[in-house]
PDB file of N, CA and C in Angstrom:
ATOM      1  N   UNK A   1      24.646  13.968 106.442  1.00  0.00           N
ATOM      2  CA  UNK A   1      23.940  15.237 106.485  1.00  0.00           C
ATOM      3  C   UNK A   1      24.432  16.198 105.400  1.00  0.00           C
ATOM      4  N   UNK A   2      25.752  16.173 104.870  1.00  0.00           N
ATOM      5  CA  UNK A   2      26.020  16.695 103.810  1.00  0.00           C
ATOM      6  C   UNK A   2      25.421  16.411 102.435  1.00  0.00           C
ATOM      7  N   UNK A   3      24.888  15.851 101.984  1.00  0.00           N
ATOM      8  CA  UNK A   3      24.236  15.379 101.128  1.00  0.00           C
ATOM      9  C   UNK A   3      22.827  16.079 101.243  1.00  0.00           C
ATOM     10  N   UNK A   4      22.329  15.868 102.317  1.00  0.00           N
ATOM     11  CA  UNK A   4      21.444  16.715 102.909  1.00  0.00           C
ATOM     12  C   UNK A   4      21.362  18.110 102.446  1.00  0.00           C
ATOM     13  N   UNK A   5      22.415  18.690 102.750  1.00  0.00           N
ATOM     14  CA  UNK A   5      22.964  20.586 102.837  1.00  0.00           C
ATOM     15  C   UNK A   5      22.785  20.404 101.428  1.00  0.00           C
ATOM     16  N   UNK A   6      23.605  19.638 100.433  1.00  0.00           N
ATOM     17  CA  UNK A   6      23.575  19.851  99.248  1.00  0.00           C
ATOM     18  C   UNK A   6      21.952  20.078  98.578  1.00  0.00           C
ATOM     19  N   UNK A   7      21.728  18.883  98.601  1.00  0.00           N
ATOM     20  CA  UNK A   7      20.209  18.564  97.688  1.00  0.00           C
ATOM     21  C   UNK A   7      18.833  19.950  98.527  1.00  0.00           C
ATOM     22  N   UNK A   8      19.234  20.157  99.971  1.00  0.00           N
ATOM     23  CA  UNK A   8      18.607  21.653  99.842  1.00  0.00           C
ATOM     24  C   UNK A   8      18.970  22.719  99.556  1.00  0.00           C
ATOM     25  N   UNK A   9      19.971  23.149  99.182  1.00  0.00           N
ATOM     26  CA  UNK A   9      20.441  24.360  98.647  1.00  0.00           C
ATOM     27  C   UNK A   9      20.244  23.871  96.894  1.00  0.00           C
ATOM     28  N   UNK A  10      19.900  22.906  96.605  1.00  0.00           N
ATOM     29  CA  UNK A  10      19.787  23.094  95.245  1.00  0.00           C
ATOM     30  C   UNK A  10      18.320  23.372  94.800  1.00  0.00           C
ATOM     31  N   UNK A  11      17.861  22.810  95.972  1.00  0.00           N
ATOM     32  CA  UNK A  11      16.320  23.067  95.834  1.00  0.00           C
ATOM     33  C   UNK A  11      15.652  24.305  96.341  1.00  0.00           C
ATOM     34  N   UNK A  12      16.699  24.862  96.992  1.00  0.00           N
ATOM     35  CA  UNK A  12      16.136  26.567  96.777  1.00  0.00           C
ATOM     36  C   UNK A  12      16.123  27.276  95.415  1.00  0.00           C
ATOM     37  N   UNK A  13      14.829  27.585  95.249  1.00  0.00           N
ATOM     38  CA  UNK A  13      14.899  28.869  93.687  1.00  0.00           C
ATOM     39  C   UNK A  13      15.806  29.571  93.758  1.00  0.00           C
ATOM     40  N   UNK A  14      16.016  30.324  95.445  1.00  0.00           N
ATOM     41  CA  UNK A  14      17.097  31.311  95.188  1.00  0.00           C
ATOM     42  C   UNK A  14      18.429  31.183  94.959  1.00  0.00           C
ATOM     43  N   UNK A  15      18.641  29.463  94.561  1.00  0.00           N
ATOM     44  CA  UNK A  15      20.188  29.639  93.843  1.00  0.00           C
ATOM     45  C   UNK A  15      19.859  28.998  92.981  1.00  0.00           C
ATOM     46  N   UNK A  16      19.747  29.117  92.296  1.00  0.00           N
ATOM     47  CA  UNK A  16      19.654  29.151  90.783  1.00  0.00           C
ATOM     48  C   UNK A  16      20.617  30.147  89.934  1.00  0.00           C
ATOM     49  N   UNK A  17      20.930  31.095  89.953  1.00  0.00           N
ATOM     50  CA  UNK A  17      21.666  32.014  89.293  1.00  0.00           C
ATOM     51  C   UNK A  17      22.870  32.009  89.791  1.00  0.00           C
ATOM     52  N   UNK A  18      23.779  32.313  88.271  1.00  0.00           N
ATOM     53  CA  UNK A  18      25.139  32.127  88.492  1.00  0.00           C
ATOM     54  C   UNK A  18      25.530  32.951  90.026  1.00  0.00           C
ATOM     55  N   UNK A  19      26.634  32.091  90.771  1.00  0.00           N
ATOM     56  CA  UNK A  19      27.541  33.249  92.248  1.00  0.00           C
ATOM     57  C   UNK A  19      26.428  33.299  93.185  1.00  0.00           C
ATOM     58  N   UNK A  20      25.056  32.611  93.274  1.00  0.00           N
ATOM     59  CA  UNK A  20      23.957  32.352  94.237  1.00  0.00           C
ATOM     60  C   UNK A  20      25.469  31.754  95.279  1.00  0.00           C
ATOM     61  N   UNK A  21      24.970  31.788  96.785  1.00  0.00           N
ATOM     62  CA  UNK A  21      25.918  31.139  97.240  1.00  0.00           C
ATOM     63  C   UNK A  21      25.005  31.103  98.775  1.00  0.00           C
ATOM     64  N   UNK A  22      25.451  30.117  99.706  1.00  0.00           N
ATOM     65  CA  UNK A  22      24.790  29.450 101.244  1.00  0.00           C
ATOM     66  C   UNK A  22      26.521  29.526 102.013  1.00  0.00           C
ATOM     67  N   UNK A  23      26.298  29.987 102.928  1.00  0.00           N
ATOM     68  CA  UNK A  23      27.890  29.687 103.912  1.00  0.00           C
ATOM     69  C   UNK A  23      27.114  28.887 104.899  1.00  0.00           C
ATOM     70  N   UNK A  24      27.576  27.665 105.194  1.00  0.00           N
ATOM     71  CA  UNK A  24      27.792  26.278 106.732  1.00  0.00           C
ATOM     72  C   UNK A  24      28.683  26.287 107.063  1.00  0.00           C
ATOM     73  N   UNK A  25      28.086  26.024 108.484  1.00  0.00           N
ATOM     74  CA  UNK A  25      28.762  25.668 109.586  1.00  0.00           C
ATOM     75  C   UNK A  25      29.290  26.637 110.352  1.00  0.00           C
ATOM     76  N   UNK A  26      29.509  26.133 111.944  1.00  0.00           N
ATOM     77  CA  UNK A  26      29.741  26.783 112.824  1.00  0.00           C
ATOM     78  C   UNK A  26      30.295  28.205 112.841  1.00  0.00           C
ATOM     79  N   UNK A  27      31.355  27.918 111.845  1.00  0.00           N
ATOM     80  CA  UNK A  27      32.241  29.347 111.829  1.00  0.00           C
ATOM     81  C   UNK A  27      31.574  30.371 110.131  1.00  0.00           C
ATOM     82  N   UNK A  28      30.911  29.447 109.290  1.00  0.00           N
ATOM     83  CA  UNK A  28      30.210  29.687 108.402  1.00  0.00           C
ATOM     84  C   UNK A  28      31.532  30.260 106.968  1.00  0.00           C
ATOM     85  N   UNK A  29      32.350  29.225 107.476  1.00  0.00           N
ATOM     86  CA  UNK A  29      33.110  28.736 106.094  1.00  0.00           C
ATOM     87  C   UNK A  29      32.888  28.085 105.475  1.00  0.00           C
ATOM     88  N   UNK A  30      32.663  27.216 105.639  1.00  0.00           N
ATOM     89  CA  UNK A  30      32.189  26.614 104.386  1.00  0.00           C
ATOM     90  C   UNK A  30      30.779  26.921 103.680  1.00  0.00           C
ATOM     91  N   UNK A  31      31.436  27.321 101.802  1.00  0.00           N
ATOM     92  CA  UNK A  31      30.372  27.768 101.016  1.00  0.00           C
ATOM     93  C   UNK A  31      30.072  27.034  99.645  1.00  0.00           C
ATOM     94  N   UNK A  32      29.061  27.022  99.467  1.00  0.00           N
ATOM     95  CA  UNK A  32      28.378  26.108  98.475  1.00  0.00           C
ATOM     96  C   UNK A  32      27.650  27.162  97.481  1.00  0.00           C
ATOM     97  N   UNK A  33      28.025  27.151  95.545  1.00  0.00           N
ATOM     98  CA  UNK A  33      27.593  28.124  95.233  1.00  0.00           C
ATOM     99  C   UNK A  33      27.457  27.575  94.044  1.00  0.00           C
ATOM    100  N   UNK A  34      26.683  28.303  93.267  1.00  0.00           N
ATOM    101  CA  UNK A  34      26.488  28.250  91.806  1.00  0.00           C
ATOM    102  C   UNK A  34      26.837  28.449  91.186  1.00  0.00           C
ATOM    103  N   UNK A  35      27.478  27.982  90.156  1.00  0.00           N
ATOM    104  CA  UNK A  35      28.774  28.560  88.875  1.00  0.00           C
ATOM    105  C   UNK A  35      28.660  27.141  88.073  1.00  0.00           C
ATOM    106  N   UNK A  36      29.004  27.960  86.591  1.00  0.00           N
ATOM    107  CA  UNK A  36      28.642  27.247  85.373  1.00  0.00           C
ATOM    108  C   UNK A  36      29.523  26.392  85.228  1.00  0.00           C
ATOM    109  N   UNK A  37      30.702  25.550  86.359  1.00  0.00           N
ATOM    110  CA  UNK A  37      31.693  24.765  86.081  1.00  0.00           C
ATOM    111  C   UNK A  37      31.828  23.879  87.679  1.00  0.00           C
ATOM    112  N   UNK A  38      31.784  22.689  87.680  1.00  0.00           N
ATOM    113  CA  UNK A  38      31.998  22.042  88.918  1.00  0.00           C
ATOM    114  C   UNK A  38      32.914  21.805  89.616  1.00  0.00           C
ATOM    115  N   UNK A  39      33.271  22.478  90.889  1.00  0.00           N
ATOM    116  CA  UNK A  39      34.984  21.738  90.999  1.00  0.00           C
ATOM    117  C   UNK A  39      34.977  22.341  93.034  1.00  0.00           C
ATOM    118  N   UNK A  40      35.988  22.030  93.146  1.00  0.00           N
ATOM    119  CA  UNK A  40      36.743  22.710  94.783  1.00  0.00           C
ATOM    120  C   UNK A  40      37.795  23.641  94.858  1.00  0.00           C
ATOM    121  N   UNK A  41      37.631  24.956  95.434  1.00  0.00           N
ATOM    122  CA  UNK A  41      38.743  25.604  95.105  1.00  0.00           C
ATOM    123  C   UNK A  41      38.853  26.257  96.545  1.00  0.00           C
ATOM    124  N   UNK A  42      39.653  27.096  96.383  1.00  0.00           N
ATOM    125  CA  UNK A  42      40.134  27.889  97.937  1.00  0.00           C
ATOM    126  C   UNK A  42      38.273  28.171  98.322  1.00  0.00           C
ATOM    127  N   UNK A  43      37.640  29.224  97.371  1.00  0.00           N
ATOM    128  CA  UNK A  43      36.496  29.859  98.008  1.00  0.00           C
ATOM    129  C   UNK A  43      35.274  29.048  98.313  1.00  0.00           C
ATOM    130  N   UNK A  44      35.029  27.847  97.539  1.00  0.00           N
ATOM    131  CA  UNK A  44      34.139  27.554  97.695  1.00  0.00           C
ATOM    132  C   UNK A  44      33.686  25.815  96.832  1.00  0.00           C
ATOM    133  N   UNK A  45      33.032  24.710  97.535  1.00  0.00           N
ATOM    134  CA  UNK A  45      32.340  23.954  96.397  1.00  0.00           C
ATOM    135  C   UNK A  45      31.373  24.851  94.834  1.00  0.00           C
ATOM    136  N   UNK A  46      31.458  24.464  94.402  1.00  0.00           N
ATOM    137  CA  UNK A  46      30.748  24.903  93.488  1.00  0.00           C
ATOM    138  C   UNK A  46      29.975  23.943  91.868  1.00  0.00           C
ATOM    139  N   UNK A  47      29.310  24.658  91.680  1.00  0.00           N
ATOM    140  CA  UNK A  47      28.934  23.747  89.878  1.00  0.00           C
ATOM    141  C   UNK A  47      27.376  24.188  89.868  1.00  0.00           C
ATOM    142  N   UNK A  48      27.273  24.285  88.669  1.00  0.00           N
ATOM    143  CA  UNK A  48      25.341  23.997  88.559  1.00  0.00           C
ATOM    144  C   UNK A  48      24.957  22.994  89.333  1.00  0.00           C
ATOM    145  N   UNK A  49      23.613  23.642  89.049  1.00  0.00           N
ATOM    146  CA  UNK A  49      22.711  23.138  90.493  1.00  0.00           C
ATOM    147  C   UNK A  49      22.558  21.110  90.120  1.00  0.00           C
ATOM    148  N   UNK A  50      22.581  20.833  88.667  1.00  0.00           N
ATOM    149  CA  UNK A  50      22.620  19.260  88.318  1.00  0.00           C
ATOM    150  C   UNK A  50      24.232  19.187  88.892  1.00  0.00           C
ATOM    151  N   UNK A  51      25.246  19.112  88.939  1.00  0.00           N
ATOM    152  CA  UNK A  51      26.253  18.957  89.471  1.00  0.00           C
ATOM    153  C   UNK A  51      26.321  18.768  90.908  1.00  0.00           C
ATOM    154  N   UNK A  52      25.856  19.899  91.546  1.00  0.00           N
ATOM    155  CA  UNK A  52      25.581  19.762  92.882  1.00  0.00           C
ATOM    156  C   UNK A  52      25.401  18.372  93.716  1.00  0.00           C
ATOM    157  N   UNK A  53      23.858  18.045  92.494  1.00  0.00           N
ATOM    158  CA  UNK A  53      22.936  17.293  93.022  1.00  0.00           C
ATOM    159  C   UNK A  53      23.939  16.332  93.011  1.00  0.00           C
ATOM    160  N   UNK A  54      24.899  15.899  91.833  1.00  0.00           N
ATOM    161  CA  UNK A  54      26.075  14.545  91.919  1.00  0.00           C
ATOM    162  C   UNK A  54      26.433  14.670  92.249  1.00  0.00           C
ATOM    163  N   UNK A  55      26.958  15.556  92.963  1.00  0.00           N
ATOM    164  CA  UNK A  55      27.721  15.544  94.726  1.00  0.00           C
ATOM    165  C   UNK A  55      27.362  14.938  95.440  1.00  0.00           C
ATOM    166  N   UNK A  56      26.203  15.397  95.620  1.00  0.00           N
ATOM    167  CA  UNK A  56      25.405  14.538  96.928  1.00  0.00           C
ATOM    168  C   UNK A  56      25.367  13.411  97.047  1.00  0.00           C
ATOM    169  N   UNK A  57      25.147  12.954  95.225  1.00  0.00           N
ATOM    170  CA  UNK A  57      24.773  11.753  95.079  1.00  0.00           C
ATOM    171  C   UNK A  57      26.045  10.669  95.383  1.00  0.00           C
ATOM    172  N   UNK A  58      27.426  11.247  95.375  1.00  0.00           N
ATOM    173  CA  UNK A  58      28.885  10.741  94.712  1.00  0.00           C
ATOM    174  C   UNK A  58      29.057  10.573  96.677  1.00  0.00           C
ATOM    175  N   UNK A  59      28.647  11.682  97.361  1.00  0.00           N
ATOM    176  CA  UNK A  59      28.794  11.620  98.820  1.00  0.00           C
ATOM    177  C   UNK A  59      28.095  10.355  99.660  1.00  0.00           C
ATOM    178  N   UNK A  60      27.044  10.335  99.227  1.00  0.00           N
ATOM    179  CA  UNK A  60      25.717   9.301  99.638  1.00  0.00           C
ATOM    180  C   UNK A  60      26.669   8.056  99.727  1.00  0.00           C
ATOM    181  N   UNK A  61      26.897   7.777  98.040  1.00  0.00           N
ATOM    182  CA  UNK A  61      27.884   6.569  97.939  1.00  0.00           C
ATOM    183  C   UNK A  61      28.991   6.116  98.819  1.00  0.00           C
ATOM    184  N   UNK A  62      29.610   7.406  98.853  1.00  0.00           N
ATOM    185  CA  UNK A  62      30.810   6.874  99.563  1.00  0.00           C
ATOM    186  C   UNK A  62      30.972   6.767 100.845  1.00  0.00           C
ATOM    187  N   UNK A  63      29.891   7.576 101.674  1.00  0.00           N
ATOM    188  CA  UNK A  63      29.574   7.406 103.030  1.00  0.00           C
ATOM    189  C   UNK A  63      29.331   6.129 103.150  1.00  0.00           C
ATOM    190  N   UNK A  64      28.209   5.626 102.672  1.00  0.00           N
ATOM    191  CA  UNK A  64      27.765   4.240 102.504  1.00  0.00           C
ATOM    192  C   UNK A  64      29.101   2.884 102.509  1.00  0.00           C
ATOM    193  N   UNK A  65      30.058   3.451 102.077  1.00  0.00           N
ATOM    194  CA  UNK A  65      30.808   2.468 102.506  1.00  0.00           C
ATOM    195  C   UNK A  65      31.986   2.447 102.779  1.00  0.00           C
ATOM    196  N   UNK A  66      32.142   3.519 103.930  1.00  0.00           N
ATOM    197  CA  UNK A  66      32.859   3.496 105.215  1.00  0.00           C
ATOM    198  C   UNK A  66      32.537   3.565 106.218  1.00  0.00           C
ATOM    199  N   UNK A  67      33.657   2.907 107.105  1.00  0.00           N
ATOM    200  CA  UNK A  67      33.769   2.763 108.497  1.00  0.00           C
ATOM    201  C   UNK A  67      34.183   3.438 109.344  1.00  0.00           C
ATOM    202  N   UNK A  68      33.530   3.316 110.653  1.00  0.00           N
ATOM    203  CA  UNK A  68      34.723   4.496 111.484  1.00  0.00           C
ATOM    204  C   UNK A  68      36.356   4.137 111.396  1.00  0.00           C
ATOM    205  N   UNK A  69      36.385   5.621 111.046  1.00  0.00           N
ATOM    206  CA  UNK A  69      38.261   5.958 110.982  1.00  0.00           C
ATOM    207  C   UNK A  69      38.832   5.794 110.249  1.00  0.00           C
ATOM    208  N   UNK A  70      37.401   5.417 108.672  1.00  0.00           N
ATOM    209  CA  UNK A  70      38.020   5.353 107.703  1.00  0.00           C
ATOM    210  C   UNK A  70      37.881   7.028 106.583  1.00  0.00           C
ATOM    211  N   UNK A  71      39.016   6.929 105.501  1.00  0.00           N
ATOM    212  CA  UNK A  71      38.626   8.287 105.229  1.00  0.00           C
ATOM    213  C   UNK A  71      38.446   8.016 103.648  1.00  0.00           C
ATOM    214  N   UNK A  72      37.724   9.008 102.543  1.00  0.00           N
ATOM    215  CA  UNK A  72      37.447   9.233 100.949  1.00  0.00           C
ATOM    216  C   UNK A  72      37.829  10.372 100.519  1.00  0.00           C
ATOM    217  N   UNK A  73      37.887  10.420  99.096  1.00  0.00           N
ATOM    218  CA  UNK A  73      38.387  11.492  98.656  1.00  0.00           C
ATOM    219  C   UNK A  73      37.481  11.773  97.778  1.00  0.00           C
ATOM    220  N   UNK A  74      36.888  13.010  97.283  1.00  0.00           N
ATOM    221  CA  UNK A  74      36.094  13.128  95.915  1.00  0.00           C
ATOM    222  C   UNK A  74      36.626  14.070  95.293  1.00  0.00           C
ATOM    223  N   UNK A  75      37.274  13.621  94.303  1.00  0.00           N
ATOM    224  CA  UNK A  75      37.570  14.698  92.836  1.00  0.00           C
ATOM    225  C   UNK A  75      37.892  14.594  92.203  1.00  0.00           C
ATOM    226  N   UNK A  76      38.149  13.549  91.885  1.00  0.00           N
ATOM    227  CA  UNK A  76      38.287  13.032  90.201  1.00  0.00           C
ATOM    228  C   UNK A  76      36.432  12.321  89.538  1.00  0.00           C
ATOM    229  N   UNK A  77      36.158  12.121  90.525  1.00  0.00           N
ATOM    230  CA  UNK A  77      34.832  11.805  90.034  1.00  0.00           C
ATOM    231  C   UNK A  77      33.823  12.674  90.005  1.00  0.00           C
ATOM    232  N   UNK A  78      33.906  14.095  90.566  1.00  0.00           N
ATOM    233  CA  UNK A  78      33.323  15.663  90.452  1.00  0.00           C
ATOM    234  C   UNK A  78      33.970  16.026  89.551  1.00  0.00           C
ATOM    235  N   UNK A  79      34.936  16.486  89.617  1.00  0.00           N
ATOM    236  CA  UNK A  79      35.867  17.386  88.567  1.00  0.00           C
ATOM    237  C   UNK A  79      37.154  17.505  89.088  1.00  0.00           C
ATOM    238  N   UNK A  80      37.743  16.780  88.116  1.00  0.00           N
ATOM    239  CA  UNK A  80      39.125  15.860  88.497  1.00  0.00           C
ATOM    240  C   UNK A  80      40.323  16.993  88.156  1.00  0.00           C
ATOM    241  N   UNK A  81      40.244  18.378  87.119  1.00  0.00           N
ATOM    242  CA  UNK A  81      40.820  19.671  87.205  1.00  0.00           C
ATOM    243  C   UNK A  81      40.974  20.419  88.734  1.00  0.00           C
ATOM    244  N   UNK A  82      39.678  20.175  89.475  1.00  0.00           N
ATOM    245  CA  UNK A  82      40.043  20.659  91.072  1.00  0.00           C
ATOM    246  C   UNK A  82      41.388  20.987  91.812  1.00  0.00           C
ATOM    247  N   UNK A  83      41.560  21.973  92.164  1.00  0.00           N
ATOM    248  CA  UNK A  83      42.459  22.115  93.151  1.00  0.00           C
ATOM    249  C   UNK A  83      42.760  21.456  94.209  1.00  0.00           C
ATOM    250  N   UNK A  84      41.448  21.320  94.675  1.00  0.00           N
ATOM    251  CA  UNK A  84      41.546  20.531  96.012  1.00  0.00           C
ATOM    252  C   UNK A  84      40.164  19.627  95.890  1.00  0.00           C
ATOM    253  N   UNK A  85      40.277  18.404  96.827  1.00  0.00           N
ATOM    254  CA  UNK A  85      39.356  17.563  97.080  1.00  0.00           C
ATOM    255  C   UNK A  85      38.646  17.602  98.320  1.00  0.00           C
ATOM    256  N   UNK A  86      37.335  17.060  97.889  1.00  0.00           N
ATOM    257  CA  UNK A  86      36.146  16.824  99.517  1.00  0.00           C
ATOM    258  C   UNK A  86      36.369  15.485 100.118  1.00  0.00           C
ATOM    259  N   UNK A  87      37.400  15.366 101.403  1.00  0.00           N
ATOM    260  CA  UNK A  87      37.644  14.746 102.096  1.00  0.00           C
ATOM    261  C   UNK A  87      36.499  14.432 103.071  1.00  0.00           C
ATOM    262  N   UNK A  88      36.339  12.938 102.823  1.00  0.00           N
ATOM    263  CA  UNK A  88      35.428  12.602 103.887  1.00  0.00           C
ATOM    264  C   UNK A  88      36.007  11.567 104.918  1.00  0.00           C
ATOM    265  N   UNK A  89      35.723  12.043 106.342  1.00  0.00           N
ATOM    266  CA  UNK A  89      35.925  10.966 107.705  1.00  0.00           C
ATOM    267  C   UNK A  89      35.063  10.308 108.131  1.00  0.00           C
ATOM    268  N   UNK A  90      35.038   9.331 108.387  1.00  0.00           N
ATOM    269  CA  UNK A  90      33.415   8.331 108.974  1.00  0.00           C
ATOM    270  C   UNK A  90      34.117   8.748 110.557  1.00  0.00           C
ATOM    271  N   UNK A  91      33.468   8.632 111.538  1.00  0.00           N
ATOM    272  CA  UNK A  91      33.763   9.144 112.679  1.00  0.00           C
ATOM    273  C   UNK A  91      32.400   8.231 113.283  1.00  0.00           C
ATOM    274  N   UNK A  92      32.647   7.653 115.047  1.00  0.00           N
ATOM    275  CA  UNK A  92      31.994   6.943 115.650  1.00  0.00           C
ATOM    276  C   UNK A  92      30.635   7.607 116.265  1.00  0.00           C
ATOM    277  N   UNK A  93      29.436   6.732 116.112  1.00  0.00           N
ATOM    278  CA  UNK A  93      27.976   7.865 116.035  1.00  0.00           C
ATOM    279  C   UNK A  93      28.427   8.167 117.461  1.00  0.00           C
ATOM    280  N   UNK A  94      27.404   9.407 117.944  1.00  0.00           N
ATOM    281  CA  UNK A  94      28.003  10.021 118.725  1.00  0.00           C
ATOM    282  C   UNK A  94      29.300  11.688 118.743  1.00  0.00           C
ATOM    283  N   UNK A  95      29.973  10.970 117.615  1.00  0.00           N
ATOM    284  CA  UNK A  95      31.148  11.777 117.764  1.00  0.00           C
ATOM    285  C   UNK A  95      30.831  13.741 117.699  1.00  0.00           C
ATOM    286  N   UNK A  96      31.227  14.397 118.305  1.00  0.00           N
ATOM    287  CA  UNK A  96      30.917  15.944 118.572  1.00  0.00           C
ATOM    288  C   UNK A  96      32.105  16.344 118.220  1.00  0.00           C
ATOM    289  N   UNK A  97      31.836  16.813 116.776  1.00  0.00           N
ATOM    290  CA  UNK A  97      32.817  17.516 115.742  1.00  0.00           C
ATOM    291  C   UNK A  97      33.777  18.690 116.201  1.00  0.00           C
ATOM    292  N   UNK A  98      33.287  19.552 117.412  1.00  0.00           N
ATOM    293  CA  UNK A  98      33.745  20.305 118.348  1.00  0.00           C
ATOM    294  C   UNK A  98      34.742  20.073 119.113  1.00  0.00           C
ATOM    295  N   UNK A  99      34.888  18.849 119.506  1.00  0.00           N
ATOM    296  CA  UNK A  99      35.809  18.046 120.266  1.00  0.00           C
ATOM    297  C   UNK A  99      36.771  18.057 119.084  1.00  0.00           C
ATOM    298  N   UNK A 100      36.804  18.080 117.630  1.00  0.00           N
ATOM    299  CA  UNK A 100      38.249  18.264 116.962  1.00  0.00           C
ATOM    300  C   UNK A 100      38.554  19.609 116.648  1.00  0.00           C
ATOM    301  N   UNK A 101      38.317  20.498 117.089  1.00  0.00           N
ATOM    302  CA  UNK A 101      38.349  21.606 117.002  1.00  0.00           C
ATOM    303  C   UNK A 101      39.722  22.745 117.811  1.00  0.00           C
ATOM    304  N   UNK A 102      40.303  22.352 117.294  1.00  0.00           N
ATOM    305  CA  UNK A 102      41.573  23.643 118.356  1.00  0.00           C
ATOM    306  C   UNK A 102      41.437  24.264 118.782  1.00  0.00           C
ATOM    307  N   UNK A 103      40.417  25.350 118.176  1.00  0.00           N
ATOM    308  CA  UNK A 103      40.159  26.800 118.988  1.00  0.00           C
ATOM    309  C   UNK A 103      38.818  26.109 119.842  1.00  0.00           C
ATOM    310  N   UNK A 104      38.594  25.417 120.144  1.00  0.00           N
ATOM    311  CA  UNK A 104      37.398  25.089 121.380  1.00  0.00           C
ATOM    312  C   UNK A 104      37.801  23.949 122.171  1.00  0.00           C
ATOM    313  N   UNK A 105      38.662  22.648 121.958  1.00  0.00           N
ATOM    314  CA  UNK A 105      39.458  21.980 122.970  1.00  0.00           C
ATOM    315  C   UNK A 105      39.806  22.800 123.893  1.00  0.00           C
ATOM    316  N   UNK A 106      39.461  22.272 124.965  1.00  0.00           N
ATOM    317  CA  UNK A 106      40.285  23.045 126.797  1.00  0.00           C
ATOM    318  C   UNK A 106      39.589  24.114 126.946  1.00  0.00           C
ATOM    319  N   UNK A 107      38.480  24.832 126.178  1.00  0.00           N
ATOM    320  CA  UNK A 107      37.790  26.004 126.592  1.00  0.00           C
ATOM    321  C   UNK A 107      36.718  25.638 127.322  1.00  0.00           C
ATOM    322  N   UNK A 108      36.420  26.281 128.497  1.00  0.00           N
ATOM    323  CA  UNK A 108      35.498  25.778 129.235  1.00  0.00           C
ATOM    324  C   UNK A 108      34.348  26.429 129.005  1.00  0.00           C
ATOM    325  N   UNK A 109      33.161  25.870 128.938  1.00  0.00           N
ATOM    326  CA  UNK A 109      31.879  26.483 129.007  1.00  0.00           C
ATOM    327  C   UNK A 109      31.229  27.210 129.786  1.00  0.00           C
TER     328      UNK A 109
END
């Protein structure tokens, strides 16, 4: 589904321009934005919107071939200057991302 998030936020007009930016997910940290250089840093994924799209595309891949409980790394093949990398977990279908969550384990509904 990340791949997903990506390839539509690139296909919005309204990011197109440099510092355009989308916040996901639950707590709506994580942000995906437009800037003339591709990489991972404290604030945000980022790169032109063709960059983006090889995200998605670099994600697609590597989902594709893992298993549950297995994990990937992307950033040397985005932009290998990065601070930090997009860690990916294959997790068993089913799995409710909430359930790894600290601040919501043991809270009752």
């Amino acid at each position: 589904m990340f791949a997903n998030l990506l390839r539509a936020y690139v296909a919005d007009p309204r990011n197109v321009a440099k510092s355009e930016h989308e916040h996901y997910g639950p707590y709506m940290y994580l942000e995906v934005m437009t800037w003339p250089d591709a990489g991972f840093d404290a604030h945000a994924i980022h790169g032109p919107l063709e960059e983006l799209t090889r995200l998605a595309m670099l994600v697609e891949a590597e989902v594709a071939t893992l298993h549950p409980g297995a994990r990937s790394r992307i950033r040397e093949t985005f932009s290998p200057a990065s601070e930090y990398a997009l860690v990916l977990e294959m997790r068993e279908d089913g799995f409710d991302p909430a359930s790894a969550d600290a601040n919501v384990v043991g809270v009752a509904g």
